[in-house]
C-alpha atoms as a PDB file:
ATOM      1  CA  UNK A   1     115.205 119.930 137.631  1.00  0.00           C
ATOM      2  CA  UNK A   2     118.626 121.645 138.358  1.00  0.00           C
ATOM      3  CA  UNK A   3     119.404 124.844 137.159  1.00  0.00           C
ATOM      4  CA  UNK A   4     121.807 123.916 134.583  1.00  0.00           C
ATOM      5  CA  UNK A   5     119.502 121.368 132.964  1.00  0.00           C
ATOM      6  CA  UNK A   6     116.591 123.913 132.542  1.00  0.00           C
ATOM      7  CA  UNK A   7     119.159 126.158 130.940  1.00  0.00           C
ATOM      8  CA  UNK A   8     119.867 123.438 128.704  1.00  0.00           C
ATOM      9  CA  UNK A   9     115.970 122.705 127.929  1.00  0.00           C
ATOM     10  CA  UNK A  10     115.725 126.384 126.893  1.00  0.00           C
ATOM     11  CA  UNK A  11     118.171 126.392 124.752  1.00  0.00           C
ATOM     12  CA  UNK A  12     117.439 123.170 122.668  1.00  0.00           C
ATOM     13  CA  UNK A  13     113.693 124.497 122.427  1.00  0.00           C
ATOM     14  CA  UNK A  14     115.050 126.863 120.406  1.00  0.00           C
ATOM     15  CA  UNK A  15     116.088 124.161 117.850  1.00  0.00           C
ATOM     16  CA  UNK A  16     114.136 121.369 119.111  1.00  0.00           C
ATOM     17  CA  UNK A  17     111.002 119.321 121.092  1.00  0.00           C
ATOM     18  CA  UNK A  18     111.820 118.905 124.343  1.00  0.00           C
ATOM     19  CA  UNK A  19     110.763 116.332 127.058  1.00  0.00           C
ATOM     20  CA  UNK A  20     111.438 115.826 130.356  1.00  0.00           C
ATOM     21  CA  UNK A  21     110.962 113.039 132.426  1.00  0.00           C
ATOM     22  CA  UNK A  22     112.253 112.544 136.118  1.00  0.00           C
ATOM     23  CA  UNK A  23     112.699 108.340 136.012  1.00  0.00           C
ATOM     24  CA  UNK A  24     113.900 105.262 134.016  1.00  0.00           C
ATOM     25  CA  UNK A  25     110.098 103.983 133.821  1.00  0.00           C
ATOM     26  CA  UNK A  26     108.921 107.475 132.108  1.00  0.00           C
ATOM     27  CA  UNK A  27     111.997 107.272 129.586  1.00  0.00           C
ATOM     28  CA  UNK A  28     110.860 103.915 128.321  1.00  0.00           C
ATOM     29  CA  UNK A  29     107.504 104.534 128.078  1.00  0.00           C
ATOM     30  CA  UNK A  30     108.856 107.722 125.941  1.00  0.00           C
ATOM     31  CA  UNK A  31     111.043 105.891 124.017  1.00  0.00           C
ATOM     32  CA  UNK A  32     108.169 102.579 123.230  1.00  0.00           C
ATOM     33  CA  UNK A  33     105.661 105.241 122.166  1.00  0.00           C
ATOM     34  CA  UNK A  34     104.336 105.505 119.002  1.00  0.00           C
ATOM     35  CA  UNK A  35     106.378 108.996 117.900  1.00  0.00           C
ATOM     36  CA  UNK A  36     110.018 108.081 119.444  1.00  0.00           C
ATOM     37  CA  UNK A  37     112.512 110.456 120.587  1.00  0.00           C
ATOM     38  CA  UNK A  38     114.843 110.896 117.917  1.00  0.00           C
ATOM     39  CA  UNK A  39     117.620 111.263 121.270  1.00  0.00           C
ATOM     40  CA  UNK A  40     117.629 110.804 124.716  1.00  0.00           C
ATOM     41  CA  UNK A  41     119.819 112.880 127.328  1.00  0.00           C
ATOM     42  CA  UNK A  42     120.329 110.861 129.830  1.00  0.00           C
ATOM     43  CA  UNK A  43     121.198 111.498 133.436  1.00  0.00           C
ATOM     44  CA  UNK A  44     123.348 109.079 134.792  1.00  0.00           C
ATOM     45  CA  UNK A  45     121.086 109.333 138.640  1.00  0.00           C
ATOM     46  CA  UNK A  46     117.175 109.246 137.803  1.00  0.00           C
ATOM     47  CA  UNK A  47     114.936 109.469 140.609  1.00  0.00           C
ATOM     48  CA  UNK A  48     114.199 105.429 140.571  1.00  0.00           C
ATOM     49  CA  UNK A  49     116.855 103.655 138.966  1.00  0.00           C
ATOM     50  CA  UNK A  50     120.617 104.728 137.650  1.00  0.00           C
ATOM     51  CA  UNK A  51     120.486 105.672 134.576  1.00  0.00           C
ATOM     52  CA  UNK A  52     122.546 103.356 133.503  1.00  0.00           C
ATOM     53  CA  UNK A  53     120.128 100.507 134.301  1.00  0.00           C
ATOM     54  CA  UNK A  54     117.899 102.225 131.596  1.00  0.00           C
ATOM     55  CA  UNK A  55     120.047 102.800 129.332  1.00  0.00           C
ATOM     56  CA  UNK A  56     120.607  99.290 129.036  1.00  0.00           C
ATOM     57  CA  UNK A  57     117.281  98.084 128.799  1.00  0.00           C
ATOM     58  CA  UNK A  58     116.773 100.531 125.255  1.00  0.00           C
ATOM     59  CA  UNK A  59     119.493  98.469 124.357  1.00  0.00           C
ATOM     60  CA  UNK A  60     118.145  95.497 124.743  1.00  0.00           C
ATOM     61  CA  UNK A  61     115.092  95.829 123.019  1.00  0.00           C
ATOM     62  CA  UNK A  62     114.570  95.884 119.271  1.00  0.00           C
ATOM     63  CA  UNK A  63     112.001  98.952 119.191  1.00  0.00           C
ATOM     64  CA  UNK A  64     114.112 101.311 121.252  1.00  0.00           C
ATOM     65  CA  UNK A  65     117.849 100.143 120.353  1.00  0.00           C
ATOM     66  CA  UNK A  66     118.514 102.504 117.902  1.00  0.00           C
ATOM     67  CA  UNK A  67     117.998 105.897 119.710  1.00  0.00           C
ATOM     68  CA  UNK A  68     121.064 107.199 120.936  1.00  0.00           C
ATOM     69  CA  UNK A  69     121.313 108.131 124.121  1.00  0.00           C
ATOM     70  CA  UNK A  70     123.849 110.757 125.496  1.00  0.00           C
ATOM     71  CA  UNK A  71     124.739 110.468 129.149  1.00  0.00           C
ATOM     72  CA  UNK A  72     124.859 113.526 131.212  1.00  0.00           C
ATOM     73  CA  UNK A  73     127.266 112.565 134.809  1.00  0.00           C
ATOM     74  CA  UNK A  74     128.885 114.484 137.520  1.00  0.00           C
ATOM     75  CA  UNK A  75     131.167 111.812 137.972  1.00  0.00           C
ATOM     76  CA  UNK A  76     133.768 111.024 135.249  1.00  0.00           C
ATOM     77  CA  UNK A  77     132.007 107.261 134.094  1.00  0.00           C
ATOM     78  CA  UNK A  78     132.382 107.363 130.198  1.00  0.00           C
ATOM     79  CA  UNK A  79     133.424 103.706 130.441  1.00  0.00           C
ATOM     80  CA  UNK A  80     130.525 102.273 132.141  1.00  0.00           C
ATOM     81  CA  UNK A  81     128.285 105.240 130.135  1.00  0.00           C
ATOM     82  CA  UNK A  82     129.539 103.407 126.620  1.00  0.00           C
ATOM     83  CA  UNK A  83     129.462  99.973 127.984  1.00  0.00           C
ATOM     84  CA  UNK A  84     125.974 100.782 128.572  1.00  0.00           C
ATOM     85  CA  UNK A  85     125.442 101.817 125.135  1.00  0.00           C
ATOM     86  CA  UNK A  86     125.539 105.421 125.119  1.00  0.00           C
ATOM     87  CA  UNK A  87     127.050 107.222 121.551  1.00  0.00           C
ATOM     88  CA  UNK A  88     128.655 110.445 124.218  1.00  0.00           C
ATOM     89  CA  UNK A  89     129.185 111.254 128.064  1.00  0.00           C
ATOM     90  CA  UNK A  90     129.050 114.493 128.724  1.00  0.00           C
ATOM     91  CA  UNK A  91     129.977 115.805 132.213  1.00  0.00           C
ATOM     92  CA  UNK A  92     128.569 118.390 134.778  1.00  0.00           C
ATOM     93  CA  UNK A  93     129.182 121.465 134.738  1.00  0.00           C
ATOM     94  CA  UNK A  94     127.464 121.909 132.058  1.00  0.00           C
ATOM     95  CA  UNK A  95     128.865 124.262 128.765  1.00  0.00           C
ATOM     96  CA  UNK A  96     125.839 124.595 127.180  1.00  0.00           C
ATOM     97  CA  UNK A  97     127.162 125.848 123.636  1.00  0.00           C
ATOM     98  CA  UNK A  98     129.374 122.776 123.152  1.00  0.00           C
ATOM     99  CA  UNK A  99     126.433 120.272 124.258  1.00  0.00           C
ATOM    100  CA  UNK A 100     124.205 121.900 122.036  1.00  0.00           C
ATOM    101  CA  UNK A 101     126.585 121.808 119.219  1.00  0.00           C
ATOM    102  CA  UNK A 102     127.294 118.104 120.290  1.00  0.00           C
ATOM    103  CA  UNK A 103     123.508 116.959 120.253  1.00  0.00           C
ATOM    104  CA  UNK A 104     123.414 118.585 116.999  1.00  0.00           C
ATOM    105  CA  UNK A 105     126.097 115.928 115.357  1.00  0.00           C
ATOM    106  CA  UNK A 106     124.263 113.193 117.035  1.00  0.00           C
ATOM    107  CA  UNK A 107     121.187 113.925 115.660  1.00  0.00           C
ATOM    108  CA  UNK A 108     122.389 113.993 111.772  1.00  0.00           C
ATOM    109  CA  UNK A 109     124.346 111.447 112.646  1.00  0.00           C
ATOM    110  CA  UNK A 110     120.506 109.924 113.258  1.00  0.00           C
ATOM    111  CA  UNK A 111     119.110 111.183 110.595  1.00  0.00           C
ATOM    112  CA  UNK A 112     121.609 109.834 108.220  1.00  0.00           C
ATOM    113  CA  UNK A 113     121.233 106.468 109.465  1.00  0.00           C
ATOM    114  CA  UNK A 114     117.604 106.671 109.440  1.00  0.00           C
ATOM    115  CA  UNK A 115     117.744 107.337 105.824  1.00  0.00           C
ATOM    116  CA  UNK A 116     120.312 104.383 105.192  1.00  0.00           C
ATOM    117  CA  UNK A 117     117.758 102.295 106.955  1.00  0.00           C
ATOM    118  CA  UNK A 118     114.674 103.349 105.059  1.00  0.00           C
ATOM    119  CA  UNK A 119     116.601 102.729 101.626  1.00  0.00           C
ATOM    120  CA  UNK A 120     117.286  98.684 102.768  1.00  0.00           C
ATOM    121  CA  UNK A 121     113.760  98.772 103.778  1.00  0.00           C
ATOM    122  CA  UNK A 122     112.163 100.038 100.576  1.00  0.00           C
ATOM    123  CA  UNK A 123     111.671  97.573  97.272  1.00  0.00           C
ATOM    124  CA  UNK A 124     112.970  99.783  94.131  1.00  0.00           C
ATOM    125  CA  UNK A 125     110.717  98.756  91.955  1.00  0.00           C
ATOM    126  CA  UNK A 126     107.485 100.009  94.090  1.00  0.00           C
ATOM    127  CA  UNK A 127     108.665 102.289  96.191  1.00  0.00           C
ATOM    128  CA  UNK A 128     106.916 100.275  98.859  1.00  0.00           C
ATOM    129  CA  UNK A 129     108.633  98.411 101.797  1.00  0.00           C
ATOM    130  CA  UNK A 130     109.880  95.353 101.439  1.00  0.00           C
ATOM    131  CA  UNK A 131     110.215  91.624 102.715  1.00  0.00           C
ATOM    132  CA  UNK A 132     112.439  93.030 105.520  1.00  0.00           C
ATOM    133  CA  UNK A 133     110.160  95.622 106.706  1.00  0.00           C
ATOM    134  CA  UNK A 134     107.136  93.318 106.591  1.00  0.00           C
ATOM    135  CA  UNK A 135     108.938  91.320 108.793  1.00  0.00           C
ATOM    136  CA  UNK A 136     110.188  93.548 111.006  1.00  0.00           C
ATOM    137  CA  UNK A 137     106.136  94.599 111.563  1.00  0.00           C
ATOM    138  CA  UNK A 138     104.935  91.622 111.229  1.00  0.00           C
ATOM    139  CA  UNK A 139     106.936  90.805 114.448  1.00  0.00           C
ATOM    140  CA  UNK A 140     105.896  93.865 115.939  1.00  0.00           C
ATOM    141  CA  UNK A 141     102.257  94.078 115.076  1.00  0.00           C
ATOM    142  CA  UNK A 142     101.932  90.414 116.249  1.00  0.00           C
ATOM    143  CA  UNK A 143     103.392  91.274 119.490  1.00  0.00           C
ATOM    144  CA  UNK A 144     101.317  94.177 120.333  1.00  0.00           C
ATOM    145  CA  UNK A 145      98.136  92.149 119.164  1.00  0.00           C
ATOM    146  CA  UNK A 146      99.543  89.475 121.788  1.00  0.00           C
ATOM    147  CA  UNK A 147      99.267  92.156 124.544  1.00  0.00           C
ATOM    148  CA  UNK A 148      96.175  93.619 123.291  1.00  0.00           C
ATOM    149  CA  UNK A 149      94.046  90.271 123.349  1.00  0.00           C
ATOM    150  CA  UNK A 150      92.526  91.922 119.305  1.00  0.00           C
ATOM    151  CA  UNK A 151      92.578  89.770 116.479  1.00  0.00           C
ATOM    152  CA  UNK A 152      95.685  90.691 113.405  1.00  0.00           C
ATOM    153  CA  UNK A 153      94.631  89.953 109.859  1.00  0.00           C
ATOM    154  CA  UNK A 154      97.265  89.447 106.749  1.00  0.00           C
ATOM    155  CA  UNK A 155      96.471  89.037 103.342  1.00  0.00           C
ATOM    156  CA  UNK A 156      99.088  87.534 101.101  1.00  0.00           C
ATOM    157  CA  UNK A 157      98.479  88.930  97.136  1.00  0.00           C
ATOM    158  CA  UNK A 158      99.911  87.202  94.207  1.00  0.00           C
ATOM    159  CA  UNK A 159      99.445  88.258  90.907  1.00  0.00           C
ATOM    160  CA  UNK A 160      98.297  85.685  88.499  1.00  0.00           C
ATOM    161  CA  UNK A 161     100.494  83.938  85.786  1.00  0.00           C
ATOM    162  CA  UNK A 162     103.156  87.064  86.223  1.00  0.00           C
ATOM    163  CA  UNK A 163     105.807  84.465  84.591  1.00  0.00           C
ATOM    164  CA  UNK A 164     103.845  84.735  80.816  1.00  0.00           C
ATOM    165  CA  UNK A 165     103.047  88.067  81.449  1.00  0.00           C
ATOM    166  CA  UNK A 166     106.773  88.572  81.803  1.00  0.00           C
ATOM    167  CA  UNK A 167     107.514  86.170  78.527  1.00  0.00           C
ATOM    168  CA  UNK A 168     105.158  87.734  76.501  1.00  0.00           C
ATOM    169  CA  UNK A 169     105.389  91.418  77.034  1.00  0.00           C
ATOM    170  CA  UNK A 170     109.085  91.945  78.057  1.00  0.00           C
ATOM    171  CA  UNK A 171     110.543  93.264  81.327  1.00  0.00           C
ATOM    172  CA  UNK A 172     109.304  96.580  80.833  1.00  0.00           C
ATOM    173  CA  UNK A 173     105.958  95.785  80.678  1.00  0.00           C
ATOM    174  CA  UNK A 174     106.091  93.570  83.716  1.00  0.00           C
ATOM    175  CA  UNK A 175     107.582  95.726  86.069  1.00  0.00           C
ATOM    176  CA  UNK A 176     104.982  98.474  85.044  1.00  0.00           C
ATOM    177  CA  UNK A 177     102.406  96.174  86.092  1.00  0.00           C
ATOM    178  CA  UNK A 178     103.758  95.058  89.490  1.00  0.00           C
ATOM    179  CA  UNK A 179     104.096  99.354  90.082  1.00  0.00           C
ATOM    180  CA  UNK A 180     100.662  99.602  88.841  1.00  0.00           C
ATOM    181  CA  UNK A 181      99.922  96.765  91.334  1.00  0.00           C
ATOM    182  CA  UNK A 182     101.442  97.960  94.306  1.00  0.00           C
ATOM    183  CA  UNK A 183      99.822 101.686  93.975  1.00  0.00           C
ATOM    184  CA  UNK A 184      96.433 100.079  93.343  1.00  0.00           C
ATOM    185  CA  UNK A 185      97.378  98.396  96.748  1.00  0.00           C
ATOM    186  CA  UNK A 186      98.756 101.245  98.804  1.00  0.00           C
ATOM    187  CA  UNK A 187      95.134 103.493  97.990  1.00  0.00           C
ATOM    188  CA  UNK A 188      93.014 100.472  98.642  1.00  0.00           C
ATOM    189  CA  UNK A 189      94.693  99.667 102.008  1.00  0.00           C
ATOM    190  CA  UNK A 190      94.404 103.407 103.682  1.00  0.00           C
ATOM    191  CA  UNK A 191      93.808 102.591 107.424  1.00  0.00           C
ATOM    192  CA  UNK A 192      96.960 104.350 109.692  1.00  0.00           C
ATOM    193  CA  UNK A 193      97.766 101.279 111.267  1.00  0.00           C
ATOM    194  CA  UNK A 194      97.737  99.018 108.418  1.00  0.00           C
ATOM    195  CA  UNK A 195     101.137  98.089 106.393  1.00  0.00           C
ATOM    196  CA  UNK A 196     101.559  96.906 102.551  1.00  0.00           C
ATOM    197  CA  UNK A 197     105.072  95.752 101.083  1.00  0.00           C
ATOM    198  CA  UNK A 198     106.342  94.109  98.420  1.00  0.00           C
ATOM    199  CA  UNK A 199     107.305  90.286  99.717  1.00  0.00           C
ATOM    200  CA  UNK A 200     108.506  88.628  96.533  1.00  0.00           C
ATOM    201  CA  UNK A 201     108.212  89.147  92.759  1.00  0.00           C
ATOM    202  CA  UNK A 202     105.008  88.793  92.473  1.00  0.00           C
ATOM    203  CA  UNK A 203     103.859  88.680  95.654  1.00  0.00           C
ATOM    204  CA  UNK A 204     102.617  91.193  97.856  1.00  0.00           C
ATOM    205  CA  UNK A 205     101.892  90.973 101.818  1.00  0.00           C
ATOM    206  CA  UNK A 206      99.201  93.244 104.236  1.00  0.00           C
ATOM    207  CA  UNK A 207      99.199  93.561 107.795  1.00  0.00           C
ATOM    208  CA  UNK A 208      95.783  94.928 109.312  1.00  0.00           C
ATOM    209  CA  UNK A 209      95.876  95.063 113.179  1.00  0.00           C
ATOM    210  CA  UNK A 210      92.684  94.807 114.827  1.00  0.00           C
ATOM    211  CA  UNK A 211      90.530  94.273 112.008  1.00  0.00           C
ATOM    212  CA  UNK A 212      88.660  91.085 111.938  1.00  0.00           C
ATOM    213  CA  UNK A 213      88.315  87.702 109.265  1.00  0.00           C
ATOM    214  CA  UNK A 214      84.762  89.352 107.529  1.00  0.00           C
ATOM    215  CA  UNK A 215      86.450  92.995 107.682  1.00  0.00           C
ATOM    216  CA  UNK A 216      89.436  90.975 105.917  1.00  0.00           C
ATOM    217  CA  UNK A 217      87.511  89.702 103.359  1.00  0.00           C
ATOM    218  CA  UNK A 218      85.808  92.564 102.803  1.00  0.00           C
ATOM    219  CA  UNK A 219      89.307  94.234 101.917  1.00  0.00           C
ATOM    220  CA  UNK A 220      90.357  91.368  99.835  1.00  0.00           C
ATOM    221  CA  UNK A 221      87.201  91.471  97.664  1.00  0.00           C
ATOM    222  CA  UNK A 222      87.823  95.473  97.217  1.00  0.00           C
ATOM    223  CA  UNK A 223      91.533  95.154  96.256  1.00  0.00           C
ATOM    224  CA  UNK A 224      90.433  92.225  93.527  1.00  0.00           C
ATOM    225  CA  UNK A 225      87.671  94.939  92.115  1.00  0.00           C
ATOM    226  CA  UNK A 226      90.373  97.566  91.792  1.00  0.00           C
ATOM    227  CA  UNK A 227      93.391  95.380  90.265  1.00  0.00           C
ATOM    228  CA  UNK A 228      90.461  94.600  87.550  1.00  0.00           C
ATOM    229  CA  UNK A 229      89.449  98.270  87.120  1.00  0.00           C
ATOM    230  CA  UNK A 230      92.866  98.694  85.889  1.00  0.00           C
ATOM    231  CA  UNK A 231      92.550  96.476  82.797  1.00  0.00           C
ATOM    232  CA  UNK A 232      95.846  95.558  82.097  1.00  0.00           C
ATOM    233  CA  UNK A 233      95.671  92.988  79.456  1.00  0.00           C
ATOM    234  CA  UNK A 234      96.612  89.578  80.059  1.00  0.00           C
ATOM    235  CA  UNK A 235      96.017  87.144  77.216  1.00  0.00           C
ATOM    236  CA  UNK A 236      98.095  84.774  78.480  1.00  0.00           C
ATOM    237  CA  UNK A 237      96.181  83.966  81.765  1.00  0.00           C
ATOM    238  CA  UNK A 238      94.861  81.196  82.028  1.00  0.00           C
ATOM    239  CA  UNK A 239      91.914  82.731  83.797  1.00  0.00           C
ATOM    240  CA  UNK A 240      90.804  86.001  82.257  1.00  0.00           C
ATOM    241  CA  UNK A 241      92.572  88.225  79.630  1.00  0.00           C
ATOM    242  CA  UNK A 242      93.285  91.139  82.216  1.00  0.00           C
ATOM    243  CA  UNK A 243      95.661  90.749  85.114  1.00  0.00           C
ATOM    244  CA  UNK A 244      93.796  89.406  87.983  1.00  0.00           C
ATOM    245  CA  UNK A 245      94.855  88.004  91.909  1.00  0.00           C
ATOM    246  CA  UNK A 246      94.931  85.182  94.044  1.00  0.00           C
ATOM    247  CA  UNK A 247      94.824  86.201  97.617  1.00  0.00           C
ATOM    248  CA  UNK A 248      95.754  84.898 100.691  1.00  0.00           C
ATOM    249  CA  UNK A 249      93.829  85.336 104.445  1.00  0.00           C
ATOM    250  CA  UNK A 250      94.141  84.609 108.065  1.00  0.00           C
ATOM    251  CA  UNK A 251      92.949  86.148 110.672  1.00  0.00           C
ATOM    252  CA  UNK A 252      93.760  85.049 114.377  1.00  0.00           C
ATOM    253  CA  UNK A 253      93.956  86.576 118.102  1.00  0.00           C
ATOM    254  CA  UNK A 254      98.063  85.670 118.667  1.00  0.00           C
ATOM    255  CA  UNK A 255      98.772  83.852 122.018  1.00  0.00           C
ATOM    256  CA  UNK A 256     102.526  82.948 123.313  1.00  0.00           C
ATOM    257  CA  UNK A 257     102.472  79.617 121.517  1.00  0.00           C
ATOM    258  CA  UNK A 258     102.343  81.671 118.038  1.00  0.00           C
ATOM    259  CA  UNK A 259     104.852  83.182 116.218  1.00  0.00           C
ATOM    260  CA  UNK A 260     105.193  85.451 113.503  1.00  0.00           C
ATOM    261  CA  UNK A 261     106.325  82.533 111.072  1.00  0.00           C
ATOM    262  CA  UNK A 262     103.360  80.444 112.296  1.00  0.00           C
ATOM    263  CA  UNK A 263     101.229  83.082 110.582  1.00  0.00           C
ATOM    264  CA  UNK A 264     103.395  83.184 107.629  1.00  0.00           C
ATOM    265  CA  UNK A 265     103.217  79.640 107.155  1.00  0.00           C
ATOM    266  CA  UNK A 266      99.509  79.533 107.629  1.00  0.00           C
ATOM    267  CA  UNK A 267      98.624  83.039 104.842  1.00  0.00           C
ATOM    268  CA  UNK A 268     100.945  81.288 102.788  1.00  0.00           C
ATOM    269  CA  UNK A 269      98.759  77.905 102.446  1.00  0.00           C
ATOM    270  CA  UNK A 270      96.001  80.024 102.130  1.00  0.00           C
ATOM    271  CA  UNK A 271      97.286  81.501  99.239  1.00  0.00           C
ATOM    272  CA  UNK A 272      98.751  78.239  98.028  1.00  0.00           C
ATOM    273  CA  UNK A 273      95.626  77.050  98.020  1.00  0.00           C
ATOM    274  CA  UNK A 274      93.858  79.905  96.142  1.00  0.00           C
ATOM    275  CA  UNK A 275      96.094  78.610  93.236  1.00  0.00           C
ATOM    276  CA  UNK A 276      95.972  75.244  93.739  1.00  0.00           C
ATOM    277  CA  UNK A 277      92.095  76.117  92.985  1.00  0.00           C
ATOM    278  CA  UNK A 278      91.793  78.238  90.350  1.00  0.00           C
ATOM    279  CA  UNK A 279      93.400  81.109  90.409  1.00  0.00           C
ATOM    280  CA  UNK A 280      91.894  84.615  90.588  1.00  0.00           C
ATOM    281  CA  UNK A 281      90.045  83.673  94.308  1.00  0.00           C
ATOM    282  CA  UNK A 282      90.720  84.587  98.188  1.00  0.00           C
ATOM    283  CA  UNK A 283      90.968  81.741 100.441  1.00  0.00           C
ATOM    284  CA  UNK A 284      91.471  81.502 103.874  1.00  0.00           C
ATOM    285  CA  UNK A 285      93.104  79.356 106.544  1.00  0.00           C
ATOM    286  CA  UNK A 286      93.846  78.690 110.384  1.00  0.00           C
ATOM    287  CA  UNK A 287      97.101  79.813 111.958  1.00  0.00           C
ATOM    288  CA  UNK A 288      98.192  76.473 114.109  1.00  0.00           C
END
């Protein structure tokens, strides 16, 4: 580490966690980690690869895309630093006061956009995420099952007859049920890893990484129990006079033949055929 970039380190501790990593391999592995750097100074000469290279390949990928990196050069390069994808180019010698003060707009700059980001992820109604977040992990999750070789479950949750219940007690009453819903959901589903969101009107979606079919069902059987315990009347079901669910189940070890729709397709029969059946029952089905 040169002198001027240890001075640098001590000063941002002040303010900040700091890092440091010598090569383009140990940034990525940084940046794919499960807590994320919320910036990345970069020097433009790692010990393995430019640091351009790098800088690049965060571009490129959808998990690491959005942290901004900050290239630090003793060359004059800002054109090939922001055709890399860098947000600022800062060059050596370093004045430490200025780069600190510059880090310091980057990072609300972040934090602002993180923000902006969580609010198109999150359904109003619920407060929970939404369609476009349970895609985004459904993508993710199946990927990292993919690499694992462990099974991913979803459950797709529908609540019964919503429509009536909507007709027949007014808006007001509907939407308090589809919040009373989705927090019945959200304390039933507790494990770290697993994800609940709101996917359409009625419907709700869970991803459970490495949790297998009986485990599943097990789940599935728990969150039916507790969306009775809540006892909302529903005398306009036509399968019980409180609010009850059809769910949806597949569980499946993903290989590179399988996509993320495949498995939406194939929880999506399942609960198609949990209505098609009844009502108020989990089914299951095969991801093809």
């Amino acid at each position: 580490m040169s002198v001027s970039t240890k001075i640098l380190c001590e000063a941002l501790q002040h303010f900040y966690e700091v890092i440091v990593v010598n090569d383009g391999e140990k940034v990525l592995s940084a940046a794919r980690s499960e807590d994320p750097p919320d910036l990345i100074l970069l020097d433009t000469q790692l010990q393995t690869v430019e640091g351009y290279e790098t800088c690049k390949k965060l571009k490129r990928a959808e998990t690491t895309q959005n942290i901004p990196v900050i290239f630090i050069s003793a060359i004059e390069e800002e054109i090939k630093g922001f055709e890399a994808g860098c947000v600022d180019f800062i060059i050596k010698p370093l004045n430490i006061p200025i780069v600190v003060a510059r880090i310091k707009t980057h990072l609300n700059l972040k934090q602002k956009s993180d923000m902006l980001e969580n609010l198109l992820s999150i359904d109003r109604l619920t407060n929970i995420p939404n369609k476009r977040r349970f895609d985004e992990t459904l993508e993710m999750e199946v990927g990292r099952a993919r690499r694992s070789k462990l099974p991913i479950s979803i459950i797709f949750i529908e609540v019964d007859f919503i429509n009536s219940f909507y007709e027949n007690y007014g808006f007001s009453a509907g939407d308090f049920c589809l919040d009373n819903v989705a927090k019945v959901l959200e304390q039933t589903i507790r494990r770290p890893a697993d994800f609940v969101a709101r996917y359409g009107q009625e419907k709700f979606g869970a991803i459970l990484p490495e949790t297998e079919l009986q485990q599943t069902l097990t789940l599935a059987s728990k969150i039916e129990s507790n969306i009775k315990k809540l006892n909302i009347p529903h005398s306009h079901s036509q399968v019980s006079d409180v609010i009850t669910l059809s769910q949806g189940v597949i569980t499946s070890v993903p290989n590179d033949e399988l996509s993320p729709w495949d498995y939406i397709k194939a929880v999506d029969n399942a609960l198609t055929q949990a209505k098609e059946q009844g009502y108020n029952q989990i089914k299951t089905a095969s991801v093809e």
